[in-house]
Protein backbone atom coordinates (compact mmCIF):
# COMPACT_ATOMS: atom_id res chain seq x y z
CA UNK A 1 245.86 15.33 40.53
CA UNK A 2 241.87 14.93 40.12
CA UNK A 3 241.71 18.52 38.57
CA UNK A 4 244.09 17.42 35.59
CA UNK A 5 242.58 14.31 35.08
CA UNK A 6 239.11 16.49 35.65
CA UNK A 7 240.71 18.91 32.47
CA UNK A 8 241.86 15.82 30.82
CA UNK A 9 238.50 14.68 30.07
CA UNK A 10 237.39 18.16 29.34
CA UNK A 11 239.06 18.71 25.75
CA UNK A 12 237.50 20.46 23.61
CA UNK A 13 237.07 18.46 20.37
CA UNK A 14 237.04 15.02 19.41
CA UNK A 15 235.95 12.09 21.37
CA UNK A 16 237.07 10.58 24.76
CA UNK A 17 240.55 8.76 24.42
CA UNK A 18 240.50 5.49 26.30
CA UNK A 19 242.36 6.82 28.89
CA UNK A 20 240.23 9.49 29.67
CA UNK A 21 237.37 7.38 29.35
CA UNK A 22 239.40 5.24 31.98
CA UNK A 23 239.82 8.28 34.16
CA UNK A 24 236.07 9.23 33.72
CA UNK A 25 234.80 6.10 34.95
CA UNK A 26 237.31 5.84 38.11
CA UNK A 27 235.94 9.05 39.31
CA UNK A 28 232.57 8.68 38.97
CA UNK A 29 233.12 4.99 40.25
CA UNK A 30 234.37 7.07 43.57
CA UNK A 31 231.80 9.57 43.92
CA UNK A 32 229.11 6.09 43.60
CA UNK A 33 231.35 4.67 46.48
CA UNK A 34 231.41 7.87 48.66
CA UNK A 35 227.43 8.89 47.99
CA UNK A 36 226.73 5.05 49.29
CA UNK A 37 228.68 5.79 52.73
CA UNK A 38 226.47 8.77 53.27
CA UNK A 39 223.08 6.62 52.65
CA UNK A 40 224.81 4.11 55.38
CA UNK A 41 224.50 7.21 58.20
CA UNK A 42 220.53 7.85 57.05
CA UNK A 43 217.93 6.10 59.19
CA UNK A 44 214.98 4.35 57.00
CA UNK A 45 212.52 6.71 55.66
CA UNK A 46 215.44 9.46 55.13
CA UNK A 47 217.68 6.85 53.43
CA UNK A 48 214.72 6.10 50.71
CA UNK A 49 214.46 9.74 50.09
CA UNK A 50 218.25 10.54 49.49
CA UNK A 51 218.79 7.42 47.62
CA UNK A 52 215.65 8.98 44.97
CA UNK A 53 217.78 12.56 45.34
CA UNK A 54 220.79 10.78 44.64
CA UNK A 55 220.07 8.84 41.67
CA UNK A 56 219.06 12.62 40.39
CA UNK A 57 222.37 13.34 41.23
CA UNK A 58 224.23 10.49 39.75
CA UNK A 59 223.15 11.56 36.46
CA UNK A 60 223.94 15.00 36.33
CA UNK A 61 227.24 14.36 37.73
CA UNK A 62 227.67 11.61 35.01
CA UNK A 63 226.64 14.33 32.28
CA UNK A 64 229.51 16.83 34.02
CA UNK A 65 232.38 14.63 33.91
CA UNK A 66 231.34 14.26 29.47
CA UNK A 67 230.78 17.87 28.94
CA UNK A 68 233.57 18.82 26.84
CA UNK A 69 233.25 22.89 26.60
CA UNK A 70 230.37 25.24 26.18
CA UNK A 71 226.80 23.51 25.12
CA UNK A 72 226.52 25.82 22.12
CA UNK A 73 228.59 26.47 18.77
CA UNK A 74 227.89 29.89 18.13
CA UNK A 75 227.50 29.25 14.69
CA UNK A 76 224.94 26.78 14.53
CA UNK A 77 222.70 29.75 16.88
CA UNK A 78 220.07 31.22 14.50
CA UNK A 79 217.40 33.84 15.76
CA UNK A 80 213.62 32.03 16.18
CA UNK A 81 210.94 31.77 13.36
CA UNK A 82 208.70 34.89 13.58
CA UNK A 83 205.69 32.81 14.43
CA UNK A 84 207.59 31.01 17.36
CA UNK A 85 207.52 34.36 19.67
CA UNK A 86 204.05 35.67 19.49
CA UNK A 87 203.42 39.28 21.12
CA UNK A 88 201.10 39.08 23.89
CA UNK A 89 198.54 41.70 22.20
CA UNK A 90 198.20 38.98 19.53
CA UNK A 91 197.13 36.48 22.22
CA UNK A 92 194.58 38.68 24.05
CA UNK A 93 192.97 40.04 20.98
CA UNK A 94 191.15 36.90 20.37
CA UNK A 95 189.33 37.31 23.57
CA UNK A 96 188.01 35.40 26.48
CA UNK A 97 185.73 32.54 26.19
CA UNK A 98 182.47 32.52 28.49
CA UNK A 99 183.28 29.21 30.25
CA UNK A 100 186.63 30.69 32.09
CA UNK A 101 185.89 28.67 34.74
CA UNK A 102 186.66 25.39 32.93
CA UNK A 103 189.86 26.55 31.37
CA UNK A 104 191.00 27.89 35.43
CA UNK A 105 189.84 24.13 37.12
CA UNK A 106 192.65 22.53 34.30
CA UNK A 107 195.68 24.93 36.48
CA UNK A 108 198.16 24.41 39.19
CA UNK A 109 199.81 27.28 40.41
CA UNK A 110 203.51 26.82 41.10
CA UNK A 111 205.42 28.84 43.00
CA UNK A 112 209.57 28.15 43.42
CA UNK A 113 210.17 29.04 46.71
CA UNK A 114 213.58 27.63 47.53
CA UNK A 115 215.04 30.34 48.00
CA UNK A 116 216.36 32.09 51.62
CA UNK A 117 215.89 36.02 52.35
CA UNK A 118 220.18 35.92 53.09
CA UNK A 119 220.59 38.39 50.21
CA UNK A 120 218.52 40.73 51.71
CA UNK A 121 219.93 40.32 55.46
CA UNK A 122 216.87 38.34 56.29
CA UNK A 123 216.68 34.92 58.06
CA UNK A 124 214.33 32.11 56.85
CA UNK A 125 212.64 31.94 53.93
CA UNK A 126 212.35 35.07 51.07
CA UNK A 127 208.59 34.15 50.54
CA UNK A 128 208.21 35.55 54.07
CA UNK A 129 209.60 39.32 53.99
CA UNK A 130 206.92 41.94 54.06
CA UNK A 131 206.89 43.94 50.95
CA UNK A 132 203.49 45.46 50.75
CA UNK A 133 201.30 47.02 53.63
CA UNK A 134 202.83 44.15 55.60
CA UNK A 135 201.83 41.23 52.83
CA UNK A 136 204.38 39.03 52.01
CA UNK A 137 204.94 37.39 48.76
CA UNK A 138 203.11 34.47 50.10
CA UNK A 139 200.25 36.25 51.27
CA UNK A 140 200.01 38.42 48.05
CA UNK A 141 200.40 34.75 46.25
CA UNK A 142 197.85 32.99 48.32
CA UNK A 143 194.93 36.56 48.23
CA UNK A 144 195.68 36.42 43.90
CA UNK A 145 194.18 33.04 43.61
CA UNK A 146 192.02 33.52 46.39
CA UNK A 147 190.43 36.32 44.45
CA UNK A 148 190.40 33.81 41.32
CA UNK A 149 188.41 31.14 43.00
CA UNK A 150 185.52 33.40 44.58
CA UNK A 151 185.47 35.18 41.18
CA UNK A 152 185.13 32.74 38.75
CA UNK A 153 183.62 29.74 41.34
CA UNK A 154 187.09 27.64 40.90
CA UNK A 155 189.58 25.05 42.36
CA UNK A 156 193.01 26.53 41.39
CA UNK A 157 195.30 25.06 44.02
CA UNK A 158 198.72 26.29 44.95
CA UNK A 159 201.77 24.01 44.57
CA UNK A 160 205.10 25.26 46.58
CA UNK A 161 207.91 23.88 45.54
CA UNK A 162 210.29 24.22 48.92
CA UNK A 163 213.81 22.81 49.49
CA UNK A 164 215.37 21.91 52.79
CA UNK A 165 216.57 25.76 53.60
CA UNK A 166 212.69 26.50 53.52
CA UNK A 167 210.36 23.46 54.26
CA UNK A 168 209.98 24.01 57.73
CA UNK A 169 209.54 27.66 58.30
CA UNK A 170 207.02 27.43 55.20
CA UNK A 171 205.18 24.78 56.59
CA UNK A 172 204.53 26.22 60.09
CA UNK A 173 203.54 29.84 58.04
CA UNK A 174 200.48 27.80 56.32
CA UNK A 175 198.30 26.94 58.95
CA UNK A 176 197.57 30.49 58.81
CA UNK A 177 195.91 29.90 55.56
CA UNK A 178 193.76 27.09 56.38
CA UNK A 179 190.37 29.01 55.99
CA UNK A 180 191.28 30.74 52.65
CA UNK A 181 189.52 29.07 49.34
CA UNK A 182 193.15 28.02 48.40
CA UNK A 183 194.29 24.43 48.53
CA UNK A 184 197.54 24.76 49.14
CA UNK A 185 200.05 22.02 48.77
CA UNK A 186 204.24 21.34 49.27
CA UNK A 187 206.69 19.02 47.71
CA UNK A 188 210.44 19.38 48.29
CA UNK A 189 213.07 19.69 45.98
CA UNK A 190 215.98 17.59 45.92
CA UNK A 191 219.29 17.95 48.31
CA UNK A 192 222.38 17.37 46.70
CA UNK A 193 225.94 17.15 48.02
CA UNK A 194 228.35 19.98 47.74
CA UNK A 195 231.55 18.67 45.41
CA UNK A 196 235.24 18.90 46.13
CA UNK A 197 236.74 21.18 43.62
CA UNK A 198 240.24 19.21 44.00
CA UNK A 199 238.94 15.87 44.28
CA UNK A 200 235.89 15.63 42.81
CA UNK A 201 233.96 13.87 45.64
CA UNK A 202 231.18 15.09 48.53
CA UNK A 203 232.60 17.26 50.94
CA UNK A 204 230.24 15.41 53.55
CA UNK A 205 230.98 13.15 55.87
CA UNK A 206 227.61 11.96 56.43
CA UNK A 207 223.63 12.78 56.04
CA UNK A 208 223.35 15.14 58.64
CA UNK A 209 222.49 19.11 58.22
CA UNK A 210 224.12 20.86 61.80
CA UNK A 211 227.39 21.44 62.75
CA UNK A 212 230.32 20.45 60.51
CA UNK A 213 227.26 19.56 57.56
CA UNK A 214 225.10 22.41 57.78
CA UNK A 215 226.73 24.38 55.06
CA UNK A 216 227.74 20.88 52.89
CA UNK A 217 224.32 20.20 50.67
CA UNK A 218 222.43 22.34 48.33
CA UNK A 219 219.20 22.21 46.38
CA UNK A 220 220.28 21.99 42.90
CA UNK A 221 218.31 24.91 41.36
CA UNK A 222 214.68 25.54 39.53
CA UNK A 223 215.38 22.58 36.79
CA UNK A 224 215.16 19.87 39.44
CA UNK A 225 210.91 20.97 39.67
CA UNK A 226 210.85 17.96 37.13
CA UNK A 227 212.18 14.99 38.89
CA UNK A 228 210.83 16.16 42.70
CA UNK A 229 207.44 16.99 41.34
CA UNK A 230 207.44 13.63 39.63
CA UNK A 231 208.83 11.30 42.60
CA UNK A 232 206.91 13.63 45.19
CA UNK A 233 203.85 11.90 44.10
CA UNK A 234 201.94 15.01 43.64
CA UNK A 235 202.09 15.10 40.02
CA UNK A 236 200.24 12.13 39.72
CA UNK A 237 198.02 13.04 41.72
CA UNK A 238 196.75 16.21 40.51
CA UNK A 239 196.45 14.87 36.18
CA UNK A 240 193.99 12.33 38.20
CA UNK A 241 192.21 15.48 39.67
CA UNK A 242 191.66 16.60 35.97
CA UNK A 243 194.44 19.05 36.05
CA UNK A 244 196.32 19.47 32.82
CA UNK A 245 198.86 22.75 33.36
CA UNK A 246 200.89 24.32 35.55
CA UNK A 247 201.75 28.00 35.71
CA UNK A 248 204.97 28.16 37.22
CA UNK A 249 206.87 31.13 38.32
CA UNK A 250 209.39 32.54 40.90
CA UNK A 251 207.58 33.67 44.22
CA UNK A 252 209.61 37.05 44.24
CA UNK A 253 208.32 37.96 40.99
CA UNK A 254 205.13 40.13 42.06
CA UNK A 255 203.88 40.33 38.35
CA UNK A 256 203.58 36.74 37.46
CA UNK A 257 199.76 36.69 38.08
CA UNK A 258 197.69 34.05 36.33
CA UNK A 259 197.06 35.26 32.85
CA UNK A 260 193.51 34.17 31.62
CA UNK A 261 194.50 35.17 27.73
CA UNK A 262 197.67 32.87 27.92
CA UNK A 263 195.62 30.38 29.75
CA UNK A 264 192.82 30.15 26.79
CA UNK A 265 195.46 29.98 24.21
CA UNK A 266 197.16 26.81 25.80
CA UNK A 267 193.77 25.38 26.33
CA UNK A 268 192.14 26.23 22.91
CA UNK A 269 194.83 24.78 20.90
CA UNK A 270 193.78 22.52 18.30
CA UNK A 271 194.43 19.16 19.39
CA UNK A 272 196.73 18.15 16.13
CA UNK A 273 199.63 21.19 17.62
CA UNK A 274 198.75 20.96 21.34
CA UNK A 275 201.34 23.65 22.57
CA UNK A 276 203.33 22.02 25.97
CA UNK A 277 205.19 24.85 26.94
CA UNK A 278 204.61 28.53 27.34
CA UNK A 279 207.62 30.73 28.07
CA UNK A 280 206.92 34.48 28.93
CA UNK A 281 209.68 37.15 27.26
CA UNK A 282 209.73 40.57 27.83
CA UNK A 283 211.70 42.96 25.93
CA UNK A 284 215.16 43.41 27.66
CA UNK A 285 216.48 47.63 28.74
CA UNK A 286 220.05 47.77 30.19
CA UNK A 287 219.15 45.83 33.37
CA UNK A 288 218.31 42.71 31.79
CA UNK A 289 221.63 42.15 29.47
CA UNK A 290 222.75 38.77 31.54
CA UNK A 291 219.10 37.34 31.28
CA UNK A 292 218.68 33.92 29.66
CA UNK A 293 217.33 34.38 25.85
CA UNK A 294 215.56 32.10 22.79
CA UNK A 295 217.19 30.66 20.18
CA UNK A 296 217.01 28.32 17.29
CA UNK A 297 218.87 25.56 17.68
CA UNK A 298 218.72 22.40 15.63
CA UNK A 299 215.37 23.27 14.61
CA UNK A 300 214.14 23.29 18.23
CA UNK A 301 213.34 26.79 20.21
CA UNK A 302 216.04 26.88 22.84
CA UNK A 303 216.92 28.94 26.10
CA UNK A 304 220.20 30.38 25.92
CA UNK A 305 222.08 31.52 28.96
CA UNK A 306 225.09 33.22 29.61
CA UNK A 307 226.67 31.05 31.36
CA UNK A 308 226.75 28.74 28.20
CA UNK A 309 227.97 31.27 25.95
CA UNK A 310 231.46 31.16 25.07
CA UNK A 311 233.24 34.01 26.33
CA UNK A 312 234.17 35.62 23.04
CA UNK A 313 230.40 36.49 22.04
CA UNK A 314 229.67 37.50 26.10
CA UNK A 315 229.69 41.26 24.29
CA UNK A 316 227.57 40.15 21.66
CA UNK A 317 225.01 37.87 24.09
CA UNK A 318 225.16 41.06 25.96
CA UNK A 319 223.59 42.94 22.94
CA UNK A 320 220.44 44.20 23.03
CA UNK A 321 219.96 44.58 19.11
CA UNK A 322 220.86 40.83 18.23
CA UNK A 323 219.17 39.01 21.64
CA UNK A 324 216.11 41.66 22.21
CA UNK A 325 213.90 39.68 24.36
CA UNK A 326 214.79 37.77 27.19
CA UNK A 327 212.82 35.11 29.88
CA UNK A 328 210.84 36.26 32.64
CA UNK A 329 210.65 32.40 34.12
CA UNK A 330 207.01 33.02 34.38
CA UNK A 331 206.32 29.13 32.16
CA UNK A 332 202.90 27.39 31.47
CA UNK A 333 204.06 23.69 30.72
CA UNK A 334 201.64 20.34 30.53
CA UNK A 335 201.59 18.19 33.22
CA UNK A 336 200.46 15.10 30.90
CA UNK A 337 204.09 16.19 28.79
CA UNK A 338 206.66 15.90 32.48
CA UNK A 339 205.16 12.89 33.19
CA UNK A 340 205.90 11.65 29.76
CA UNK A 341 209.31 13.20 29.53
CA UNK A 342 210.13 11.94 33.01
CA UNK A 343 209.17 8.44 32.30
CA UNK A 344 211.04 8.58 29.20
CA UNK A 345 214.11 9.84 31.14
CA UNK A 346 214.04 12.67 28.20
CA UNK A 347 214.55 15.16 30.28
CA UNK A 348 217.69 17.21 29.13
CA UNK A 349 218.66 19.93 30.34
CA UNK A 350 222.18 21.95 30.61
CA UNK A 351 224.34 21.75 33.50
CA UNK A 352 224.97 25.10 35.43
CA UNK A 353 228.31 24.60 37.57
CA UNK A 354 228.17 27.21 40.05
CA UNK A 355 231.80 27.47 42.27
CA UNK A 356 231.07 28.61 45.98
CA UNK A 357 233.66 29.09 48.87
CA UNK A 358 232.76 27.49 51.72
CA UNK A 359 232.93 29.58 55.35
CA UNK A 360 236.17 27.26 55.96
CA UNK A 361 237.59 28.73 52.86
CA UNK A 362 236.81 25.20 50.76
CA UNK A 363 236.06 25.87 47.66
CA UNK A 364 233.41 23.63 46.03
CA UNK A 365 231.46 23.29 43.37
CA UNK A 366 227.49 23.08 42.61
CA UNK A 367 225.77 21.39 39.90
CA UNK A 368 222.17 23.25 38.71
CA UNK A 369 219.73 22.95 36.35
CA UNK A 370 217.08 25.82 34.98
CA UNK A 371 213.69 25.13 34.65
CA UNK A 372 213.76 27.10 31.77
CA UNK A 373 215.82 24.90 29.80
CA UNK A 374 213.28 22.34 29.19
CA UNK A 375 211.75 24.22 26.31
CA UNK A 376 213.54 22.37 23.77
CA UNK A 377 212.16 18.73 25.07
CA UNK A 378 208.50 19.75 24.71
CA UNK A 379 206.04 19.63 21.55
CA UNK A 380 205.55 22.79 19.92
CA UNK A 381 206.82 25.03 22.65
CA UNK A 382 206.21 28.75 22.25
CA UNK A 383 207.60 31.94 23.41
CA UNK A 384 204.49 35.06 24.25
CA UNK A 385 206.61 38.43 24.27
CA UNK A 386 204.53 39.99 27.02
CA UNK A 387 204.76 43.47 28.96
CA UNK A 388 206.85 44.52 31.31
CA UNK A 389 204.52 44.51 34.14
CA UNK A 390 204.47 40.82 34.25
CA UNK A 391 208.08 40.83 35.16
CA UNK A 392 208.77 42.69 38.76
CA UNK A 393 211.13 40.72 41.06
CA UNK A 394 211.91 41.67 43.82
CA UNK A 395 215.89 40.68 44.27
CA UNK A 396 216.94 43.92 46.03
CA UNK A 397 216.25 46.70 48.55
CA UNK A 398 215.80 49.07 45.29
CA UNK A 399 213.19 46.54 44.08
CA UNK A 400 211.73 46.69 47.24
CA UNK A 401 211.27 50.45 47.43
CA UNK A 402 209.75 50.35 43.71
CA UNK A 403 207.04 47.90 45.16
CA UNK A 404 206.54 49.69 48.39
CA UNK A 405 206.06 53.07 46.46
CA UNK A 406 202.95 55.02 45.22
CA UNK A 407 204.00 53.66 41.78
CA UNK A 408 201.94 50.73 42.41
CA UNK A 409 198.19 50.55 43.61
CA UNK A 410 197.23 46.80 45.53
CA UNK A 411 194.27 44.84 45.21
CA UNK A 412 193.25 41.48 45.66
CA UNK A 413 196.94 40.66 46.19
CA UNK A 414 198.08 41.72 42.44
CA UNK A 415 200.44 45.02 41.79
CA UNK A 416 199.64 47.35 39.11
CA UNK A 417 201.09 50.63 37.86
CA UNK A 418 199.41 53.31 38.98
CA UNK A 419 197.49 55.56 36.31
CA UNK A 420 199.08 58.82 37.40
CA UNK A 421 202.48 58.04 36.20
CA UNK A 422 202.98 58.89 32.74
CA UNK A 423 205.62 56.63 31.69
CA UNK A 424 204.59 52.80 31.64
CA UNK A 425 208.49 52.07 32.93
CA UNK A 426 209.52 52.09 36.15
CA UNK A 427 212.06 54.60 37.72
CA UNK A 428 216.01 53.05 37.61
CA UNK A 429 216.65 52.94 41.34
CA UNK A 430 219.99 52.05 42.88
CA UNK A 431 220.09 52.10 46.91
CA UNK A 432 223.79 52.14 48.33
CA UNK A 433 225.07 49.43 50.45
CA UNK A 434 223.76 51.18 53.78
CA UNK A 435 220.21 50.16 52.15
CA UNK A 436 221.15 46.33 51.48
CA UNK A 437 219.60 44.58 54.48
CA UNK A 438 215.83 45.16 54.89
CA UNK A 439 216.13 46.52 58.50
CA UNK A 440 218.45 48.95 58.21
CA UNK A 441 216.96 50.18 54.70
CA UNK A 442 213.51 50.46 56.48
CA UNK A 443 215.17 52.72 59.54
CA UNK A 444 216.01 55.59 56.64
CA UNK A 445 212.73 56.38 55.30
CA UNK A 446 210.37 57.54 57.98
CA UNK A 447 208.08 56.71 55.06
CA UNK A 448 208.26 55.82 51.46
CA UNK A 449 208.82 58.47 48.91
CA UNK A 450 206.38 59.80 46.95
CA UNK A 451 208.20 58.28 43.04
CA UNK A 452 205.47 58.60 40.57
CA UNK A 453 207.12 61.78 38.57
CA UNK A 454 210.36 59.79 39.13
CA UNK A 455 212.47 58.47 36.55
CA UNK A 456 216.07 57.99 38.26
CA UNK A 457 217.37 57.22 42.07
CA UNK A 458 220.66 57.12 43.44
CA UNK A 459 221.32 56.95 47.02
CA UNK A 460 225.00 56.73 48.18
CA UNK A 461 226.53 56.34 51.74
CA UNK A 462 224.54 57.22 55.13
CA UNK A 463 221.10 58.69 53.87
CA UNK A 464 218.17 59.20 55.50
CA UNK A 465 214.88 60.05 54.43
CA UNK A 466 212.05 61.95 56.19
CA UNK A 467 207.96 61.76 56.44
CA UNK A 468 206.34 62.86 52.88
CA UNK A 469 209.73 63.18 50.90
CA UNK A 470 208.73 63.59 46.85
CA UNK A 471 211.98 62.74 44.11
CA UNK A 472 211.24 63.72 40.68
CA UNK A 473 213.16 63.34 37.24
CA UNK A 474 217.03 62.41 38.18
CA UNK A 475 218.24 62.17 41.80
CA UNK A 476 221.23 61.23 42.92
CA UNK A 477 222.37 61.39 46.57
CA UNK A 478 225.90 61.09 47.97
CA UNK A 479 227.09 61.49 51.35
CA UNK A 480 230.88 60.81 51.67
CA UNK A 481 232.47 58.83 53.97
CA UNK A 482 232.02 59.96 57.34
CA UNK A 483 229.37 62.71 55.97
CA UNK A 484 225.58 62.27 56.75
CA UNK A 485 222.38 63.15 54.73
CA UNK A 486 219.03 63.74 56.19
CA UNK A 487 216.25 64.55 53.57
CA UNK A 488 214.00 66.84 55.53
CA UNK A 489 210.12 66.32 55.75
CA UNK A 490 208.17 67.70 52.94
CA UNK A 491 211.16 68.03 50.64
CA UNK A 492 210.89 67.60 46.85
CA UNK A 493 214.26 67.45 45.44
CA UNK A 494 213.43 67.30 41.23
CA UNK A 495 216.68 66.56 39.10
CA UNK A 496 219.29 67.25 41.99
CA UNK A 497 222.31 66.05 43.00
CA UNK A 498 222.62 66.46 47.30
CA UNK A 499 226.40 65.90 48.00
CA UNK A 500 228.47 66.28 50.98
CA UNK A 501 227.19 66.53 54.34
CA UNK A 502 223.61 67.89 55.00
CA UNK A 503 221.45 68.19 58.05
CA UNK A 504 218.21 70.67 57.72
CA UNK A 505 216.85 70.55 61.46
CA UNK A 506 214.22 73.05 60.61
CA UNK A 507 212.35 72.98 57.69
């Protein structure tokens, strides 16, 4: 049975027995036999590209089968030196220089945009749902650095890293861009075969992506940026266009705008401690307990996330006296330090195995990698603790309506609080699952709320919302099963709870 052999090699202490290092080397000698079968169904150009994914994919799987337990001893976790978290107000105090320009023509902007809108009950890629005045992310994206270039008389060009779910659709979406002062350009990331859970091995047959395959390959998370940026060429060829960072960030998080004060800090190091990696932390609340964290870790500044935390300190991970900050994934790295890292083969970062059940029932597994995790492999890496408002993803409906709101005013493609609300934190909003997909949550409000006196929202069950609605302090809404509420035009409901079944006709 692979799985015991597969549990064999995964005990805890000690070193690999020569049987297990036996059994390690048999399976990994069958996954090299089975991934070689696949390339044999690719046609030329396609079978060059898979063989570079691959070879990614050898490796990690090779790390896998040697991991023996979690990636961490808890004891050896100590919090980071004071001066290895700076607070942003530390940063910007030390001003702006006059030659901004220069410091903006050494940045790529990166946006990860992998990901599909399926969460959300959209088709195609996430980058593409409307979320503001009919923006999307992209467009909101592509009008920030816009509004950078004409400002400041600069060349910032935008790097999207796709993967197969979202190449196309992306690609098509672009040419609507081609008269904007934006370069924009694409790599891809890598495509990966799904793995047996019982066996070990691909559960494809061969290199195709319809029918039987479509569901059978994944891209294997934000960590692979790396390697594809690196074999895409484009890494190469942007250091020779006299860039020297990259600002990278996720491209549903609508507050990862270029910073210019983060920017002149990386930029006006002194060359002795040239800083390679910027990570931006923001102080966790109760929503952010599962978010990945810093560490010390033999003497390097480390991410730590959950998913490498052994599950009797989950609780104290969890805590948000011990682990107070945790990453936004909005990271300023050196392109001159992946290209040395990558050519070193230093890259290493922790495996994520992530089970899914295929539509079939199959249950598989997926090997990841975080971006994130690459702190620890760059020179004098650095965490800024910044505000809150540089952190606002949009993952759900109830992130949508937040964006969406009055709490946020919109110009030149960048959100920001509006000054009427008096508290700088956003309102805790939880939509029901009649709100999940983006079509049906946009048929119950005949328009959006007016939130700014708001500080809690929840909605429950089959709610609708009419023109000019206003919610203030606590709200909670709940119509039963089989019950229907309609908010009436004009209300203002301020810290109620609307139960049962209600339908005001007249109002």
């Amino acid at each position: 049975n692979i799985i015991a052999l597969k549990e064999l090699l995964c005990v805890a202490n000690g070193g690999m027995t020569q049987f297990q290092e036996v059994m390690r080397q048999q399976l990994e000698s069958s996954m090299h036999t089975e991934l070689e079968k696949l390339l044999d169904t690719a046609s030329g150009a396609e079978k060059e590209l898979s063989r570079k994914d691959f070879d990614g994919f050898k490796k990690l799987f090779h790390r896998f089968l040697q991991v023996k337990g979690p990636s961490v001893e808890w004891i050896k976790i100590q919090r980071p030196p004071e001066d290895s978290i700076q607070p942003y107000d530390k940063i910007a105090a030390r001003g702006l220089p006059d030659n901004v320009a220069d410091s903006l023509n050494k940045l790529v902007v990166v946006k990860l945009n992998g990901g599909l809108g399926t969460s959300m009950g959209c088709k195609g890629p996430k980058s593409l749902i409307s979320v503001r005045n009919e923006n999307t992310f992209l467009d909101l994206t592509v009008q920030q650095i816009e509004h950078l270039n004409k400002t400041y008389n600069t060349d910032v060009p935008l790097v999207l890293m796709n993967s197969f779910n979202t190449d196309e659709d992306t690609k098509k979406i672009l040419q609507k861009y081609t008269h904007h002062r934006v370069k924009i350009h694409t790599f891809n990331q890598s495509r990966y075969p799904r793995i047996n859970k019982e066996s070990l091995l691909p559960v494809a047959t061969n290199m195709g992506m319809t029918g039987q395959n479509a569901d059978v390959w994944y891209p294997p998370g934000h960590g692979d940026i790396y390697a594809s940026f690196y074999n895409s060429g484009l890494l190469d060829q942007l250091i020779a266009q006299g860039k020297e960072y990259i600002f990278v960030s996720n491209i549903d998080n609508l507050g990862a705008t270029v910073d210019l004060h983060i920017l002149h800090h990386l930029v006006s190091q002194p060359n002795g401690k040239r800083c390679e990696f910027i990570m931006e932390v923001t102080d966790k609340t109760r929503a952010d307990v599962k978010g990945g964290t810093l560490i010390q870790y033999e003497g390097k500044l480390r991410l730590l996330e959950i998913a490498q935390v052994p599950k009797a300190h989950v609780d104290e991970f969890k805590s948000v006296t011990k682990f107070k900050i945790f990453n936004t994934n909005n990271l300023w790295i050196s392109l001159a330090a992946i290209k040395r890292l990558q050519e070193q083969s230093a890259m290493d970062l922790e495996i994520i195995v992530n089970p899914k059940t295929l539509d079939g029932g199959q249950n598989v597994i997926q090997l990841e990698t975080a971006v994130g995790a690459a702190i620890k492999c760059f020179d004098n890496a650095l965490g800024i603790n910044v505000p809150r408002s540089r952190f606002l993803p949009v993952k759900t409906t109830s992130d949508l309506l937040l964006v969406m709101s009055n709490l946020y005013s919109l110009e030149a493609g960048s959100l920001t609080m509006s000054h009427k609300r008096e508290f700088p934190t956003t309102p805790h909003v939880k939509l029901g699952s009649s709100f999940t997909k983006v079509q049906e949550y946009l048929t119950r409000f005949e328009s959006i709320p007016d939130m700014l006196e708001l500080d809690h929202l929840t909605v429950s069950g089959d709610v609708t919302f009419g023109k000019h609605v206003s919610l203030k302090g606590t709200v909670i809404i709940i119509a039963n099963h089989g019950d229907r509420i309609d908010i009436p035009a004009g209300s203002m409901l301020e810290n109620k709870i609307v139960s049962g079944n209600l339908r005001i006709l007249d109002h």
